[in-house]
Protein backbone atom coordinates (compact mmCIF):
# COMPACT_ATOMS: atom_id res chain seq x y z
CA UNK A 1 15.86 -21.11 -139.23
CA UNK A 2 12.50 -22.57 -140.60
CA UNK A 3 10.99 -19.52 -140.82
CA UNK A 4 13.36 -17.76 -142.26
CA UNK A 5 13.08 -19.79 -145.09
CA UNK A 6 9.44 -19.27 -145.43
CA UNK A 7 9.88 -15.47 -145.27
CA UNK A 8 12.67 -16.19 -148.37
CA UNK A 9 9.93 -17.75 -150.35
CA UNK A 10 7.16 -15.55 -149.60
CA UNK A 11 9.19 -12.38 -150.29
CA UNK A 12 10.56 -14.29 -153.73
CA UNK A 13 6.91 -15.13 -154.37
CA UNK A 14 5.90 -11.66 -154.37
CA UNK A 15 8.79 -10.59 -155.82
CA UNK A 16 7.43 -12.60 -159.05
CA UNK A 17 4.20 -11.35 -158.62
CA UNK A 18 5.26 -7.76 -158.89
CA UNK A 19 7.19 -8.75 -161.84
CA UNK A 20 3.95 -10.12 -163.97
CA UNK A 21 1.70 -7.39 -163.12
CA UNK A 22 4.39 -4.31 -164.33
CA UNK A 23 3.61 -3.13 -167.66
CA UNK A 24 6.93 -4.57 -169.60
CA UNK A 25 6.80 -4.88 -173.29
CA UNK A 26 8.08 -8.86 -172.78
CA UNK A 27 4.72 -9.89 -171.53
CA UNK A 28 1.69 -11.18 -173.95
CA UNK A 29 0.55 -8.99 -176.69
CA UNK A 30 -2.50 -7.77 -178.26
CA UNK A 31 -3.19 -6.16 -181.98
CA UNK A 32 -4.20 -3.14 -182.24
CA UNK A 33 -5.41 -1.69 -185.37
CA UNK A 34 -7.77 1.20 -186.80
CA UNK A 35 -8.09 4.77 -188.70
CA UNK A 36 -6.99 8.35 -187.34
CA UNK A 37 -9.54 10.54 -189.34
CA UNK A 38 -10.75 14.67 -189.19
CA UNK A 39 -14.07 15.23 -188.55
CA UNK A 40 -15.73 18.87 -188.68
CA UNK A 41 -15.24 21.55 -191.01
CA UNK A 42 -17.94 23.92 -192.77
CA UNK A 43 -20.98 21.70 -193.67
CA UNK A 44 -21.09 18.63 -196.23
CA UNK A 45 -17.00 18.15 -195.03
CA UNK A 46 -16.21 15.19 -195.52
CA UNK A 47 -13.88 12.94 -192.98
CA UNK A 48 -10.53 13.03 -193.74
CA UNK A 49 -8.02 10.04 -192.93
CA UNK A 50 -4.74 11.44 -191.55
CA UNK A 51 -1.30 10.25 -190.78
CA UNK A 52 -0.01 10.59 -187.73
CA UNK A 53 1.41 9.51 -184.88
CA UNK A 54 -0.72 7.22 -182.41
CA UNK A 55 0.13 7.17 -178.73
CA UNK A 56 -0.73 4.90 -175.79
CA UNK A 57 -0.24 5.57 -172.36
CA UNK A 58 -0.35 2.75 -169.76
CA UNK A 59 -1.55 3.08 -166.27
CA UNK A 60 2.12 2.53 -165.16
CA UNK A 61 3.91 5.48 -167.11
CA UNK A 62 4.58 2.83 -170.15
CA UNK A 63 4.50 4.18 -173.42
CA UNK A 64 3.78 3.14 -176.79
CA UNK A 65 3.40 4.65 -180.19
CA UNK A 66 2.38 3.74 -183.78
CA UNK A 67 1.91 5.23 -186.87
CA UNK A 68 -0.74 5.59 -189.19
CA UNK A 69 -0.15 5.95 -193.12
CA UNK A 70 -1.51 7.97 -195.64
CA UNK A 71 -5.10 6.63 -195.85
CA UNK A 72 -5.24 6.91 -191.69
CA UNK A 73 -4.66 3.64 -191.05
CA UNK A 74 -2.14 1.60 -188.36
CA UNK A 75 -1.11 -1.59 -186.56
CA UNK A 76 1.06 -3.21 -184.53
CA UNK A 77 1.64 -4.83 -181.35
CA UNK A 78 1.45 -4.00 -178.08
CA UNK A 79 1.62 -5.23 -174.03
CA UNK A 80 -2.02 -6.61 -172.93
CA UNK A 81 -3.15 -3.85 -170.54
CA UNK A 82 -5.55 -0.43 -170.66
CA UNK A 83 -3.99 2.61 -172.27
CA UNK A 84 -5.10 6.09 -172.72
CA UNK A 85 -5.26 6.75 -176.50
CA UNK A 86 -4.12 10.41 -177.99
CA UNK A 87 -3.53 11.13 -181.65
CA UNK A 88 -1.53 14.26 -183.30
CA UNK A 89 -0.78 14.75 -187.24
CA UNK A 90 1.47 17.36 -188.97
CA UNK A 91 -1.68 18.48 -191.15
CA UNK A 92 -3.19 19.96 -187.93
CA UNK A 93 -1.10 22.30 -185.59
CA UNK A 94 2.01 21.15 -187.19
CA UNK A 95 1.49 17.77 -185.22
CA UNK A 96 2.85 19.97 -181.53
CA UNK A 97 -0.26 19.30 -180.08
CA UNK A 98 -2.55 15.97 -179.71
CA UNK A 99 -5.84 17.32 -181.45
CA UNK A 100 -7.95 14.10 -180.70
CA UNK A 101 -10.08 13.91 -177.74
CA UNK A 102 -8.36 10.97 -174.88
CA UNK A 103 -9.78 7.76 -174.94
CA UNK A 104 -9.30 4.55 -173.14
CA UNK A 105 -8.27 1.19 -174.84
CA UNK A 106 -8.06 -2.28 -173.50
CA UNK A 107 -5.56 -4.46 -175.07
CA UNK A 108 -6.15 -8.46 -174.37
CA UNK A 109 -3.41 -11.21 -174.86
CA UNK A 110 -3.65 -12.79 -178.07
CA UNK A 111 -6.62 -10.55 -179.46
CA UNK A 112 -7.24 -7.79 -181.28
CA UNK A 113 -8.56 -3.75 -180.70
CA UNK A 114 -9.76 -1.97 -182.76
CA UNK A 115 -9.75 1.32 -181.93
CA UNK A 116 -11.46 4.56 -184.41
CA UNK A 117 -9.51 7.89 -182.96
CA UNK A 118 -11.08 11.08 -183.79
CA UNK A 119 -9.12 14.74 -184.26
CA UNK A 120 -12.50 16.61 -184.20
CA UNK A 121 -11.79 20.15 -185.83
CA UNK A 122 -15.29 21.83 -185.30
């Protein structure tokens, strides 16, 4: 009977375990913030800021997305954790395709990112 009990606890301990390590969006959060920009373009071009639509891709499927304005900018909020970072924006390929290169962020509890995210158009 005694060990059953122990197997109870050890199977509820990892039970919690596997709870704190998946990526939900109720765990601690990190800012992220930065510019979506165009690069490239016949010479003397300069870069462009453009709105868009930011999106992060965790290691466990999660997904998150924000949105930059006008002048290329965003922030907001998300899960602690690495993501892969894509961009796309309506002013290039009508915004069906990501046109920035995949890059890797690390969000940390309680800190900020940022992040510069580059749709290169050379």
């Amino acid at each position: 009977m005694r060990w059953r009990a122990g197997i109870r606890a050890v199977v509820a301990v990892a039970a919690l375990a596997a709870a704190g390590c998946s990526g939900s969006s109720t765990g601690p959060t990190g800012t992220v913030t930065g510019s979506f920009v165009r690069v490239g373009g016949p010479a003397g071009t300069p870069n462009v800021p453009l709105p868009g639509t930011i999106s992060f891709r965790g290691r466990d499927g999660s997904a998150f997305s924000l949105s930059s304005d006008s002048t290329g900018r965003f922030t907001g909020q998300l899960p602690a954790g690495r993501y892969v970072v894509t961009a796309a924006s309506s002013q290039i390929n009508d915004g069906k395709y990501p046109c920035s290169q995949p890059l890797t962020a690390h969000v940390h509890a309680g800190r900020s990112t940022t992040l510069t995210v580059i749709c290169d158009i050379r």
